[in-house]
N, C-alpha and C. Protein backbone atom coordinates (compact mmCIF):
# COMPACT_ATOMS: atom_id res chain seq x y z
N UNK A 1 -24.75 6.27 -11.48
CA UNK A 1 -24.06 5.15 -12.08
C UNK A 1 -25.06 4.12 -12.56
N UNK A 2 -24.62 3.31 -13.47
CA UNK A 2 -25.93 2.22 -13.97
C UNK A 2 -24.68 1.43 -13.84
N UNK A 3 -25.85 0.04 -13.68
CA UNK A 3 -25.05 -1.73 -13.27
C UNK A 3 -26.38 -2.38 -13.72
N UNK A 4 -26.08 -3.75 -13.61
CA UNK A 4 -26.76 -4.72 -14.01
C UNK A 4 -27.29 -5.71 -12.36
N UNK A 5 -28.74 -5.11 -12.19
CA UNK A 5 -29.19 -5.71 -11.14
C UNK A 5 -28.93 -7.45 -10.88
N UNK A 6 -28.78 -8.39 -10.22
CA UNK A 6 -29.10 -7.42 -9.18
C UNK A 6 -27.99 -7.35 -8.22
N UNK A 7 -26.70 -7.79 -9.37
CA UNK A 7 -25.19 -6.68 -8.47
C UNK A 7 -25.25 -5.03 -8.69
N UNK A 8 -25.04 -4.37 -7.71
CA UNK A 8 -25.63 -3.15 -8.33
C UNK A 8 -24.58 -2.42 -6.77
N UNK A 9 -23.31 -2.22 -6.89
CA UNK A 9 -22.45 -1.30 -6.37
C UNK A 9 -23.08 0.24 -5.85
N UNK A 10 -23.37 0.74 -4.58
CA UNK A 10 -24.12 1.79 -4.21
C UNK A 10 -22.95 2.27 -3.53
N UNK A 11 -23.00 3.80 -3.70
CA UNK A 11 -21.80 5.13 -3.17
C UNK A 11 -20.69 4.01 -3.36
N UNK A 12 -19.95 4.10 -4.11
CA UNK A 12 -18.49 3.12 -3.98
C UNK A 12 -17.40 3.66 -5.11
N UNK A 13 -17.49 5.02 -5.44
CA UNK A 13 -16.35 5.86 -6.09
C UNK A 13 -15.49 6.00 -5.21
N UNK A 14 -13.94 6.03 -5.85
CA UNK A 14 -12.46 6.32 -4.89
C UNK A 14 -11.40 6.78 -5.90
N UNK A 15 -10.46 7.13 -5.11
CA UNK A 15 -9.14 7.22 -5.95
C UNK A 15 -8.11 7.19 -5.17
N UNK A 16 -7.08 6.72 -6.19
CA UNK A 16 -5.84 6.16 -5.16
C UNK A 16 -4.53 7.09 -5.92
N UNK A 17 -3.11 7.59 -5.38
CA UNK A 17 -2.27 8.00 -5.91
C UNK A 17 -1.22 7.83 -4.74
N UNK A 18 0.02 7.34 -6.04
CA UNK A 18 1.30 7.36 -4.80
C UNK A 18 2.49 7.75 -5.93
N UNK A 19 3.50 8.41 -5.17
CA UNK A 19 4.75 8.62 -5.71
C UNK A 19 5.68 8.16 -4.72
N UNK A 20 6.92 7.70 -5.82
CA UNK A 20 8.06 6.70 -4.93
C UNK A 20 8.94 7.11 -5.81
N UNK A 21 10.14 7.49 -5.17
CA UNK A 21 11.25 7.75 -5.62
C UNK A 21 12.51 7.26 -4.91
N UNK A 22 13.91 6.96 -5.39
CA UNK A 22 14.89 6.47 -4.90
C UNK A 22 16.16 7.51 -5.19
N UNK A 23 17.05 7.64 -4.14
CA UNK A 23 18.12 8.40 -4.87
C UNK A 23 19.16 7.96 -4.32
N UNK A 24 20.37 7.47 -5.01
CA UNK A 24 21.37 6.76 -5.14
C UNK A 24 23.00 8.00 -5.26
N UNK A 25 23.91 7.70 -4.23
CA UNK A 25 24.82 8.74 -4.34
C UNK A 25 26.03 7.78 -3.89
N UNK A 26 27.35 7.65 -4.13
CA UNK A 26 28.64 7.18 -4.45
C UNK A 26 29.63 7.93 -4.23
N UNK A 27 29.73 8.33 -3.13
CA UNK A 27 31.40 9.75 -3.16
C UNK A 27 32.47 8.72 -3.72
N UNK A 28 32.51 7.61 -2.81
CA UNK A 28 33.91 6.65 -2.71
C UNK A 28 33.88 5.28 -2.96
N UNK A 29 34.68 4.66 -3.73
CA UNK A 29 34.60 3.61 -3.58
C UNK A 29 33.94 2.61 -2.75
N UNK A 30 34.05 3.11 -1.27
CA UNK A 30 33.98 2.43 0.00
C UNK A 30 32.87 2.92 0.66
N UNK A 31 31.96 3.92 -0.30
CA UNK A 31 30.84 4.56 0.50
C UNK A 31 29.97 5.03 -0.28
N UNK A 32 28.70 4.28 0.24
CA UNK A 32 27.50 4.47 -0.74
C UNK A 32 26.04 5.09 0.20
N UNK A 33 25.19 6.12 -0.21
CA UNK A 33 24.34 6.61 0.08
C UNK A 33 22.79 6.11 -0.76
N UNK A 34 22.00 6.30 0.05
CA UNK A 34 20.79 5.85 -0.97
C UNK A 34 19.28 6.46 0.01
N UNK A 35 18.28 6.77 -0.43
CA UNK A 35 17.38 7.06 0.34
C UNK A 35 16.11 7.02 -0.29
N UNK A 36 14.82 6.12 0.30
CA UNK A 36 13.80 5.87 -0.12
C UNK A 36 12.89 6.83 0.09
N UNK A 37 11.97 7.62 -0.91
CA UNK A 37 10.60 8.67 -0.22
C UNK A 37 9.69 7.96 -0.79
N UNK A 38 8.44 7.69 -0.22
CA UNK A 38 7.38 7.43 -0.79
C UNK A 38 6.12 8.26 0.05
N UNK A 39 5.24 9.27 -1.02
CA UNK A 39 3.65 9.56 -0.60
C UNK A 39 2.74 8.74 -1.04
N UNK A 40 1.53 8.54 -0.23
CA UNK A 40 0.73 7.51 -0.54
C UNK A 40 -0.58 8.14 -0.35
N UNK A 41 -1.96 8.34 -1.34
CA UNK A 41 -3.01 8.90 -0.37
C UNK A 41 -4.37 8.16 -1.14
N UNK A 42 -5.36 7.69 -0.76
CA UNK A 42 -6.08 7.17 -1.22
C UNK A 42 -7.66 7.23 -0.46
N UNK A 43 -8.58 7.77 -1.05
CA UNK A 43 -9.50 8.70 -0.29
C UNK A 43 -10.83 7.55 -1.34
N UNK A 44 -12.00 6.94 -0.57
CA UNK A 44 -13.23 6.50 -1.14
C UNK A 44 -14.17 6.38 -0.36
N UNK A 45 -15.46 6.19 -0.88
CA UNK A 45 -16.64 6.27 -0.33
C UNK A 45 -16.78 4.81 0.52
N UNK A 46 -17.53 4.80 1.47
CA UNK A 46 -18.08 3.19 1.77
C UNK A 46 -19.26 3.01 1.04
N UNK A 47 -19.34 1.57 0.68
CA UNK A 47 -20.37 1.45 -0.20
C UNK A 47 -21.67 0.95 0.87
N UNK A 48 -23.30 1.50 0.41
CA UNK A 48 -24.41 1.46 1.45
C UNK A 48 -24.80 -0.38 0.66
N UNK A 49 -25.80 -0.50 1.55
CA UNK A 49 -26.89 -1.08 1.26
C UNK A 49 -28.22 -0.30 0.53
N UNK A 50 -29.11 -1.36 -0.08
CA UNK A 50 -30.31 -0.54 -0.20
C UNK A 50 -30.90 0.53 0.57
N UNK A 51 -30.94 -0.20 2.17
CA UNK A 51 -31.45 0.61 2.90
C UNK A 51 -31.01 2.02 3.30
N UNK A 52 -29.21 1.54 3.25
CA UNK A 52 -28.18 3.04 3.80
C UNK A 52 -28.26 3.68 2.65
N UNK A 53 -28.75 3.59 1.36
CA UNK A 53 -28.48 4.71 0.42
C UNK A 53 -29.74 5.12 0.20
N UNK A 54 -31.06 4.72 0.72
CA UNK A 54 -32.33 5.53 0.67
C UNK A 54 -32.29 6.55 1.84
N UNK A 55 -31.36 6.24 2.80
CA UNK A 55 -31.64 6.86 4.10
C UNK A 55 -30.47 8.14 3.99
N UNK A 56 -29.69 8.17 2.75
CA UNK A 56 -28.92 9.32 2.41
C UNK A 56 -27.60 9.30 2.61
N UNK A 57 -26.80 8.10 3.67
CA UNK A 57 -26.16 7.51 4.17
C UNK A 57 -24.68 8.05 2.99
N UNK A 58 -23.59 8.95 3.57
CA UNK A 58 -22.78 8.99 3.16
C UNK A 58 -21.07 9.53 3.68
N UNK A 59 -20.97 7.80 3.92
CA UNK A 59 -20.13 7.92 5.01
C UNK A 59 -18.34 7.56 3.80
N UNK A 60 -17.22 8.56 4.23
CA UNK A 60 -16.15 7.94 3.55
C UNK A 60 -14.48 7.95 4.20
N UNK A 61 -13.97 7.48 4.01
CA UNK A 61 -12.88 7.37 4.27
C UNK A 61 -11.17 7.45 3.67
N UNK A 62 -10.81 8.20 4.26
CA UNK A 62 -9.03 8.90 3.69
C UNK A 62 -7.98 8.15 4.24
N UNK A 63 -6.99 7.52 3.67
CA UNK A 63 -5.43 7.09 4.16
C UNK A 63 -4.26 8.14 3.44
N UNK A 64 -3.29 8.48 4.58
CA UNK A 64 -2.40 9.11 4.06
C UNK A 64 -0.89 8.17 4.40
N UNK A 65 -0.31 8.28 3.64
CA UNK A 65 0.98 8.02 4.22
C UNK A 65 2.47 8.75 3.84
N UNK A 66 3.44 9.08 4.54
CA UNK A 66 4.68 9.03 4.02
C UNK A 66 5.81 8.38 4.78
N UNK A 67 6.89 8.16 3.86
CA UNK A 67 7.75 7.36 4.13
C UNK A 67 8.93 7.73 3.67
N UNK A 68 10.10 8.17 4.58
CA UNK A 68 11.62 8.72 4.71
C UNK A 68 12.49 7.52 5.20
N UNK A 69 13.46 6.83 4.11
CA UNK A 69 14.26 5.33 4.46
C UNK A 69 15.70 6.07 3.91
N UNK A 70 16.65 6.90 4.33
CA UNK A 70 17.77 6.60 4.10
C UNK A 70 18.91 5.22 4.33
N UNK A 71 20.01 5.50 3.97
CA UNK A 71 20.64 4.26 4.35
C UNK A 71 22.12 4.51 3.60
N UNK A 72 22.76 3.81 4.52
CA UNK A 72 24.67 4.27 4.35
C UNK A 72 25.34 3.21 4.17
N UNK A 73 26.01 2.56 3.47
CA UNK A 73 26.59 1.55 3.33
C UNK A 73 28.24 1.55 3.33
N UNK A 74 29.32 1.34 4.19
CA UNK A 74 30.82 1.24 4.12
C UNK A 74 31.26 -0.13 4.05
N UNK A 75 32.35 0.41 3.19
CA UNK A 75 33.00 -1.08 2.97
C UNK A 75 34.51 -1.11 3.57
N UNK A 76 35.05 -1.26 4.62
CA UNK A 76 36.00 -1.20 5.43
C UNK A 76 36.78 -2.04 4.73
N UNK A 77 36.48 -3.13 4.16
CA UNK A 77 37.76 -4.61 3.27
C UNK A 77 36.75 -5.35 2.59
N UNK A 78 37.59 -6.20 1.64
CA UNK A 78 36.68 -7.32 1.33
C UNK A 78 35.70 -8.22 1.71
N UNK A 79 36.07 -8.32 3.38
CA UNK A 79 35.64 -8.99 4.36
C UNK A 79 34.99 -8.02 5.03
N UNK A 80 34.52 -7.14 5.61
CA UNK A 80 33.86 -6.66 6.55
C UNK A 80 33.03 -5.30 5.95
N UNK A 81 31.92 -5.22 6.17
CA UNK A 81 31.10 -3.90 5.65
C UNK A 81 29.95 -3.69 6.41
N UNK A 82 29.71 -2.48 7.10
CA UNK A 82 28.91 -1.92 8.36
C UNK A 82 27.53 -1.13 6.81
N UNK A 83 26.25 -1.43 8.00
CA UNK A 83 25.44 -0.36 7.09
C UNK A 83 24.56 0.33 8.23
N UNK A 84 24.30 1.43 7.86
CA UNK A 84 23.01 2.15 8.91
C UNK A 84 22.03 2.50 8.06
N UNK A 85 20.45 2.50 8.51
CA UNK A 85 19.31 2.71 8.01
C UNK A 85 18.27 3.26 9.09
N UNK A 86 18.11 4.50 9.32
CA UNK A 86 17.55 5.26 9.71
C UNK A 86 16.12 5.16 8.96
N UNK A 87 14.93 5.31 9.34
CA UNK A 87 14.05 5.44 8.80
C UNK A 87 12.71 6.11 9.75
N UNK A 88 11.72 6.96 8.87
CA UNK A 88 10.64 7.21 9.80
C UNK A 88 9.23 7.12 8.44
N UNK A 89 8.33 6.50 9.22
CA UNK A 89 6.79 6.28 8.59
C UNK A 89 5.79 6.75 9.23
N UNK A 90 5.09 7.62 8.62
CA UNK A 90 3.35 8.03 9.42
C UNK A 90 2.34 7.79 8.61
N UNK A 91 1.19 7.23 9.15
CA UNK A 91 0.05 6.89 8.38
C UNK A 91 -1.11 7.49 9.16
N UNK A 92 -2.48 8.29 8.42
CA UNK A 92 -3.06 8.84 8.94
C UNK A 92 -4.38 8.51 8.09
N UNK A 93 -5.16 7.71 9.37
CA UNK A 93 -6.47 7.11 8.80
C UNK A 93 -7.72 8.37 9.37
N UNK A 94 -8.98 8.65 8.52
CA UNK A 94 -9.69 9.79 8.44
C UNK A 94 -11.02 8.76 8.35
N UNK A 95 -12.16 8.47 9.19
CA UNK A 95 -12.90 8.24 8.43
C UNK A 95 -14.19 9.18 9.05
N UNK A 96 -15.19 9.60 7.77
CA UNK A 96 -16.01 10.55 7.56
C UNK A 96 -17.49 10.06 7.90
N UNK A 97 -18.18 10.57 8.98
CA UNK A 97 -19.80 10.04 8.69
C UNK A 97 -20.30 10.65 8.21
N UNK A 98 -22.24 10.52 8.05
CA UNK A 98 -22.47 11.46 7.08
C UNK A 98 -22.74 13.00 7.80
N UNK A 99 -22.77 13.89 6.91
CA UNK A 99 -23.51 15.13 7.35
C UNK A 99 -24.74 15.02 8.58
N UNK A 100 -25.49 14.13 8.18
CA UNK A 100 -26.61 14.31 8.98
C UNK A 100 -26.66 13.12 9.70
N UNK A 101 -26.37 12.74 10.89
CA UNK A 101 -26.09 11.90 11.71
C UNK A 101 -27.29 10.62 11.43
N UNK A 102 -28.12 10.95 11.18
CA UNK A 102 -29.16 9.71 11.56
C UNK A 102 -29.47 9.40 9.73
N UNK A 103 -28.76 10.20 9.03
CA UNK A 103 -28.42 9.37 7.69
C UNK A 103 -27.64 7.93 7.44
N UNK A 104 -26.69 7.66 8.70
CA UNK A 104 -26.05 6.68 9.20
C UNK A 104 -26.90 5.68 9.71
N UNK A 105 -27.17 4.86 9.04
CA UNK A 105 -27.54 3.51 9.65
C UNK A 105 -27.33 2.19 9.71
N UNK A 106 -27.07 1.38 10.81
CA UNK A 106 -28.04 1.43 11.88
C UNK A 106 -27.16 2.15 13.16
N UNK A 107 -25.68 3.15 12.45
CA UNK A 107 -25.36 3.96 13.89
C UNK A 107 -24.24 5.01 13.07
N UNK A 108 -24.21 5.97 12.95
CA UNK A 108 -22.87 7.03 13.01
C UNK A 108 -21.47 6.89 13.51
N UNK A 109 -20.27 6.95 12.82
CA UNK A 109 -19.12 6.39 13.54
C UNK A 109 -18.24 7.55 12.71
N UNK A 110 -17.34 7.85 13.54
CA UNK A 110 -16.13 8.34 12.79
C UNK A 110 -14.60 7.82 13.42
N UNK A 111 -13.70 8.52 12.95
CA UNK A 111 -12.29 7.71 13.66
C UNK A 111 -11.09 9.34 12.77
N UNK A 112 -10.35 9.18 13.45
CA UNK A 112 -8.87 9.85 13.65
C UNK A 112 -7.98 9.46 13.87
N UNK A 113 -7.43 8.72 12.94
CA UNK A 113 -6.17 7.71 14.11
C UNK A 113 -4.34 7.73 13.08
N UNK A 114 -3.65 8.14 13.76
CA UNK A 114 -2.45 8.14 13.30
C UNK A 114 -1.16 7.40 13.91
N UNK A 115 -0.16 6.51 13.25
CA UNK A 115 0.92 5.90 13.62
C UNK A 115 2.04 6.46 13.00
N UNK A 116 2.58 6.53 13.89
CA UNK A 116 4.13 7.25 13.48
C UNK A 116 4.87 6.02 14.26
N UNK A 117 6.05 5.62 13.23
CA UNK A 117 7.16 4.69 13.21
C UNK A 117 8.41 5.36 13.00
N UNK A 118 9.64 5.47 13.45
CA UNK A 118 10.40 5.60 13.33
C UNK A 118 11.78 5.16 14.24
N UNK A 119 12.82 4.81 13.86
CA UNK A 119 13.74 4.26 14.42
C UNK A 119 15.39 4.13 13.63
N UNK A 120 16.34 3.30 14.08
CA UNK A 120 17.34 3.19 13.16
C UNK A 120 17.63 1.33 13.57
N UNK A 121 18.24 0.79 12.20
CA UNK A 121 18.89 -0.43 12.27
C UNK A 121 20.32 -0.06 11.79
N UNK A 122 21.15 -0.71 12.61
CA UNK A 122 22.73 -0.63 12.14
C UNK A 122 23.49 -2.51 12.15
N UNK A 123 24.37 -2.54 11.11
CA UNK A 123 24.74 -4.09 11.35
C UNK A 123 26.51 -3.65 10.81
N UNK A 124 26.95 -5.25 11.00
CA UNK A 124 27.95 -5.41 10.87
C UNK A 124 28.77 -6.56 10.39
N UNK A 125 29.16 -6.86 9.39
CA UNK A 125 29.01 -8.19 8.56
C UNK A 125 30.46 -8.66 8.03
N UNK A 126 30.91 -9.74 8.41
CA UNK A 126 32.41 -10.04 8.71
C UNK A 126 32.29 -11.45 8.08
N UNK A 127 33.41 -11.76 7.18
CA UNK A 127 33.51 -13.66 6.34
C UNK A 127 35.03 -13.06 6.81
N UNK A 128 35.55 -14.42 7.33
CA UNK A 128 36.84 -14.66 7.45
C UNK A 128 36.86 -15.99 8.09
N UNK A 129 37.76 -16.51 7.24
CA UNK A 129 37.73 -18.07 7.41
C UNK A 129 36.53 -18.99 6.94
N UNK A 130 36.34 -19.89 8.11
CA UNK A 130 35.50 -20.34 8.14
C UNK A 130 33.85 -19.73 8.76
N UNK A 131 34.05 -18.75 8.99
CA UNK A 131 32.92 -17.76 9.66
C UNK A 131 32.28 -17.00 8.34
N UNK A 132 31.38 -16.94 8.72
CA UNK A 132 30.11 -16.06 8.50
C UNK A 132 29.28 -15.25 9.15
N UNK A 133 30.29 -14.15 10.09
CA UNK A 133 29.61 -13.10 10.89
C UNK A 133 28.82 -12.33 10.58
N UNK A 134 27.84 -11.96 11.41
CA UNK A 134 26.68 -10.79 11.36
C UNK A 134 26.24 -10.35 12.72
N UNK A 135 26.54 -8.94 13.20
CA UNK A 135 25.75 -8.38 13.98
C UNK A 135 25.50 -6.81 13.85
N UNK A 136 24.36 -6.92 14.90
CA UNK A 136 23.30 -5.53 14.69
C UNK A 136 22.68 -5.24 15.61
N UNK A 137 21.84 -3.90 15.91
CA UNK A 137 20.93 -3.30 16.64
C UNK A 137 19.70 -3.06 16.35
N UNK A 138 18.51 -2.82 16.74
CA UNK A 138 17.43 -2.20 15.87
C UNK A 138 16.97 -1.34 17.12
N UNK A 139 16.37 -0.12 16.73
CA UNK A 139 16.19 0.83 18.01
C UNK A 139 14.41 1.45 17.37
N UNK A 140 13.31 1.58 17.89
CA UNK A 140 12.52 1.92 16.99
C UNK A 140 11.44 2.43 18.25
N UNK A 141 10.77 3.61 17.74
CA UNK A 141 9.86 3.82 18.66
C UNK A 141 8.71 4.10 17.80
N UNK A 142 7.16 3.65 18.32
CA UNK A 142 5.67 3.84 17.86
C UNK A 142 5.03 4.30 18.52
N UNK A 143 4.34 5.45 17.47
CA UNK A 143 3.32 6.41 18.71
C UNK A 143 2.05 6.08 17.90
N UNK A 144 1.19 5.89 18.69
CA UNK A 144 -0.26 5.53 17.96
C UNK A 144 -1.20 6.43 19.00
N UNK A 145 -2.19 7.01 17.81
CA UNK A 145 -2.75 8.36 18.43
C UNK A 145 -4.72 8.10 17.77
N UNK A 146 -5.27 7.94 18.69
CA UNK A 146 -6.50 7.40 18.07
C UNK A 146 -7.66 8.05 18.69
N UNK A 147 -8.69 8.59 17.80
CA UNK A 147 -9.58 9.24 18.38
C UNK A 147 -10.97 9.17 17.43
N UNK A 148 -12.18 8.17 18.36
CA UNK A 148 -13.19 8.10 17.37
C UNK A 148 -14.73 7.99 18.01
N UNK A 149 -15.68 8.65 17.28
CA UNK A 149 -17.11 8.67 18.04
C UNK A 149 -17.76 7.21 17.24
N UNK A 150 -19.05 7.34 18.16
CA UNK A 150 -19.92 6.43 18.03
C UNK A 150 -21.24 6.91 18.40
N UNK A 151 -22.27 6.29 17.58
CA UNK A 151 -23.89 6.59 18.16
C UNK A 151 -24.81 5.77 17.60
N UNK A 152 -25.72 5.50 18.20
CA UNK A 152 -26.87 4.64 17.56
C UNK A 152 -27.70 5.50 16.77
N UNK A 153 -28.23 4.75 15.68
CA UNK A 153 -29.00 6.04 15.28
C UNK A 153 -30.21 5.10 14.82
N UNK A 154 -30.47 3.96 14.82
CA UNK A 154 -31.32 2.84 14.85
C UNK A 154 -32.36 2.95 15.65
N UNK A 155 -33.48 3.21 16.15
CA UNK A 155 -34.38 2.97 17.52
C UNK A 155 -34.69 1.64 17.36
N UNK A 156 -34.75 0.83 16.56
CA UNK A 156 -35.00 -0.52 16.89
C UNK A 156 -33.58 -1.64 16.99
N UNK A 157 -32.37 -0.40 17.51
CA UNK A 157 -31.31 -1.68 17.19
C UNK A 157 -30.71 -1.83 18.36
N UNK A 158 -31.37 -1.53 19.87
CA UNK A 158 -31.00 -1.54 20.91
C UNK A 158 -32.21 -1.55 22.03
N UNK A 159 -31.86 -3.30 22.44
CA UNK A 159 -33.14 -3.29 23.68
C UNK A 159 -32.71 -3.10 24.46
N UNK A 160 -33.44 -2.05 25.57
CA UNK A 160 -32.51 -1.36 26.41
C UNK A 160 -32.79 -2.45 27.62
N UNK A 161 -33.63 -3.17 27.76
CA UNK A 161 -33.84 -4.32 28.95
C UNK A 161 -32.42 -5.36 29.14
N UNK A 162 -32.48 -5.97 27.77
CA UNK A 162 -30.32 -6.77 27.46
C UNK A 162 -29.59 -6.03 27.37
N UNK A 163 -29.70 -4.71 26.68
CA UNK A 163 -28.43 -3.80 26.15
C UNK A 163 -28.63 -2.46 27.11
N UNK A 164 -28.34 -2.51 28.15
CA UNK A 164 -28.77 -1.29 29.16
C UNK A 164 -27.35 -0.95 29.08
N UNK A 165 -25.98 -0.81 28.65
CA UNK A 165 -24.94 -0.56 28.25
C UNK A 165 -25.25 0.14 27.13
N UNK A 166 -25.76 0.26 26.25
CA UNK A 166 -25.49 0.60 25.03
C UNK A 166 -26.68 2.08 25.17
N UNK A 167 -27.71 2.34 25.69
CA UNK A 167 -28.86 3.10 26.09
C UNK A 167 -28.22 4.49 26.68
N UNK A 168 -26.91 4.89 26.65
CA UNK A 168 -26.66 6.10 27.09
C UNK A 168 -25.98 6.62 25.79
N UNK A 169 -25.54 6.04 24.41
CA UNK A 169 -25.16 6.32 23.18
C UNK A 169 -26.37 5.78 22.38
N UNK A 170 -27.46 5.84 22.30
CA UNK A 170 -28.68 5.52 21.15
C UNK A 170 -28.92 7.04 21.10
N UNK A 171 -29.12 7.53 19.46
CA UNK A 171 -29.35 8.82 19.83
C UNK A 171 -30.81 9.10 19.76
N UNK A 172 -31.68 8.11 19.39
CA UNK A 172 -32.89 8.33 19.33
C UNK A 172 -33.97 8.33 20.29
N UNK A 173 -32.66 8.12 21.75
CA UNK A 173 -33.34 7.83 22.80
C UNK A 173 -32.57 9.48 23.90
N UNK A 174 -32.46 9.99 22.67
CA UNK A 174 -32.26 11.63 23.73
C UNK A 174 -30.62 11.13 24.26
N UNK A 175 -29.79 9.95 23.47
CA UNK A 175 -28.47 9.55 23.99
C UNK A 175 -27.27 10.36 23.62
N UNK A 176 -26.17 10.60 23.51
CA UNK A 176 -24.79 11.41 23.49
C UNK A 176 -24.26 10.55 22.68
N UNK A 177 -23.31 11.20 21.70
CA UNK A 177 -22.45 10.23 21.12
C UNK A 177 -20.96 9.71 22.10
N UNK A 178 -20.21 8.16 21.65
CA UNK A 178 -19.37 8.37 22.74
C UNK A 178 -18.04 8.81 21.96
N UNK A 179 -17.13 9.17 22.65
CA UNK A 179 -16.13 9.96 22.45
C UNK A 179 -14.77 9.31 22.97
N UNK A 180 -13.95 8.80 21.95
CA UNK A 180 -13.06 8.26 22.74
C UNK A 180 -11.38 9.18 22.23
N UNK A 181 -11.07 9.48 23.13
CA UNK A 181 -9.24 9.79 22.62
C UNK A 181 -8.46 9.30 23.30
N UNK A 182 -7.39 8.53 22.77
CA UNK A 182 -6.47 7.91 23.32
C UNK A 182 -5.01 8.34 22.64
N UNK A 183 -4.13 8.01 23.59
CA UNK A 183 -2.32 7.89 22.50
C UNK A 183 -1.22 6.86 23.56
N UNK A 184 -0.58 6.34 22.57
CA UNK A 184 0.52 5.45 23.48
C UNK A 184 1.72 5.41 22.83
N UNK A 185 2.54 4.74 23.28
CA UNK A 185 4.01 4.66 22.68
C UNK A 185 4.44 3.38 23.09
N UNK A 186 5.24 2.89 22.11
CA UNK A 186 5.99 1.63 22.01
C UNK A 186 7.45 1.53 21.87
N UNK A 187 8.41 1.47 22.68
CA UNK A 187 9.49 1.50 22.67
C UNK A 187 10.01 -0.17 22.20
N UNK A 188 10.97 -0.09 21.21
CA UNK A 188 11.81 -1.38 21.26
C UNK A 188 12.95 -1.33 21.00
N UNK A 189 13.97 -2.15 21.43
CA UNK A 189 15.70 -2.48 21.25
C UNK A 189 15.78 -3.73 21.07
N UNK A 190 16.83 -4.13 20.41
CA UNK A 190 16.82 -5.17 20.03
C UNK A 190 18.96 -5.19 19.60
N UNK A 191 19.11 -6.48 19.91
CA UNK A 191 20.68 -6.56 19.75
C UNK A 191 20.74 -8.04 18.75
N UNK A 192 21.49 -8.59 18.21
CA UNK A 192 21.67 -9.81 17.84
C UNK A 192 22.98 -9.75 17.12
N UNK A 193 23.06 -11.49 17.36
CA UNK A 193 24.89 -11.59 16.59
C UNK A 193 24.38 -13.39 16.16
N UNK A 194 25.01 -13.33 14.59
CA UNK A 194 24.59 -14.70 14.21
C UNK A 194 26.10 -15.05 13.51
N UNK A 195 26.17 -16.24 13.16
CA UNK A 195 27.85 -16.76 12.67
C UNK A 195 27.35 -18.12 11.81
N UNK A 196 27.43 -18.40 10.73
CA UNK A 196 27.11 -19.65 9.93
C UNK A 196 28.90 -20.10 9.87
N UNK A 197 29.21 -21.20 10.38
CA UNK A 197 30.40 -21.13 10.52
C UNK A 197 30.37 -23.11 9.37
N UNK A 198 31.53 -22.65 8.39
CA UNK A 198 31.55 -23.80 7.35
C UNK A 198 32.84 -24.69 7.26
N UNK A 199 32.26 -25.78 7.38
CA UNK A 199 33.57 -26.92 7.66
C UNK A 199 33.40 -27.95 6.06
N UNK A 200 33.74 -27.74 4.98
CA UNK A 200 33.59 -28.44 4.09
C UNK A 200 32.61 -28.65 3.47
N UNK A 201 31.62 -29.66 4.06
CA UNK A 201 30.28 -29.79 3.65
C UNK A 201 29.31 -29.59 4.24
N UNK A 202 29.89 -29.18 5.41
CA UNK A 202 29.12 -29.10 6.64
C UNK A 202 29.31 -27.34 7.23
N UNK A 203 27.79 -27.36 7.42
CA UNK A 203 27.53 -25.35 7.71
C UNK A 203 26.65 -25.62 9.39
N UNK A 204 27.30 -24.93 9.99
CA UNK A 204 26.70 -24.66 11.62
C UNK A 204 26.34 -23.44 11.49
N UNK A 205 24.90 -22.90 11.68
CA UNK A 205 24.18 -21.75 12.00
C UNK A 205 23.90 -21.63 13.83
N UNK A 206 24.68 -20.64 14.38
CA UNK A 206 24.62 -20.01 15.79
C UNK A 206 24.14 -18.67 15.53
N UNK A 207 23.44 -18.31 16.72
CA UNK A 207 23.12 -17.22 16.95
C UNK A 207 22.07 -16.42 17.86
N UNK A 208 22.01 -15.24 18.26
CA UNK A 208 21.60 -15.08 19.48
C UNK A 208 21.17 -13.64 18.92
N UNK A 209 19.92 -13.64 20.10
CA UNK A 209 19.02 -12.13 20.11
C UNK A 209 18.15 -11.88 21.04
N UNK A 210 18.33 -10.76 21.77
CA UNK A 210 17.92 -9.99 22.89
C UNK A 210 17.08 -8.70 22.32
């Protein structure tokens, strides 16, 4: 690549692509279907310094995503109409060190890490009178799944006299890379009921959530 010193962008090519689509369906009057897809993937280099791109340094990184949002809408009366929205999301982060470990400087890193979201919201939405009802649920669970190394690859970027922690991952000191895998889950529920209730000129907002 050529630039104009002395901004001068090093390894920093990428590309990005997503498709999104919607689809919309109507049996009944009183009942409407609809459902969101979206793929997402976008893959680029990290950009070096002088120093990381003499030293061969070619480290990069991938995001993936997709995304499934249906959703149901009934209309029971003028006054009252229920909706449900089911949905699930995963995103999957990749990042790449280089081939040759001590091309990485001042340390080698990689990562594996994925979130998956999925859950449902349902509500319920009522005007009569002077009211302005609304209530709902949200139910959703997160799994996060993460797995990533580390190493020094610096010999001058760790004094082992202050940093005697860090002296069993230097790899120039005969050290191991470290290795971490982890996964967890996140459960949530959630309830609420709200009422804007209208007296002329005057609007009272109540409402409550657990």
């Amino acid at each position: 690549q050529t630039c104009a010193l002395p901004i001068c962008p090093l390894h920093d090519a990428g590309n990005s692509e997503t498709i999104f689509n919607r689809l919309d369906y109507q049996p009944t009057g009183k009942d409407a279907f609809h459902v969101n897809l979206l793929l997402a993937r976008n893959w680029f280099e990290i950009p070096n310094t002088y120093d990381q791109q003499a030293a061969g340094q070619d480290q990069r990184q991938m995001s993936r995503t997709y995304s499934i949002a249906p959703g149901y809408v009934h209309t029971f009366s003028s006054s009252m109409v229920a909706t449900f929205n089911p949905y699930l999301r995963s995103d999957f982060i990749h990042y790449y060190p280089s081939n040759n470990a001590f091309a990485d400087q001042p340390a080698t890193i990689s990562e594996n890490r994925s979130l998956k979201n999925y859950g449902m919201r349902g509500d319920l939405s009522l005007v009569k009178g002077v009211h302005n009802f609304k209530t709902g649920i949200q139910i959703s669970r997160t799994h996060l799944n993460e797995a990533f190394g580390f190493g020094i690859t610096d010999p001058t970027y760790v004094d082992p006299r202050e940093q005697p922690g860090l002296v069993p991952f230097d790899l120039t000191r005969g050290g191991h890379l470290l290795r971490f895998q982890g996964a967890t889950n996140v459960y949530q529920f959630a309830w609420y009921a709200q009422d804007a209730l209208t007296f002329g000129n005057f609007t009272l907002n109540a409402g409550f959530r657990l």
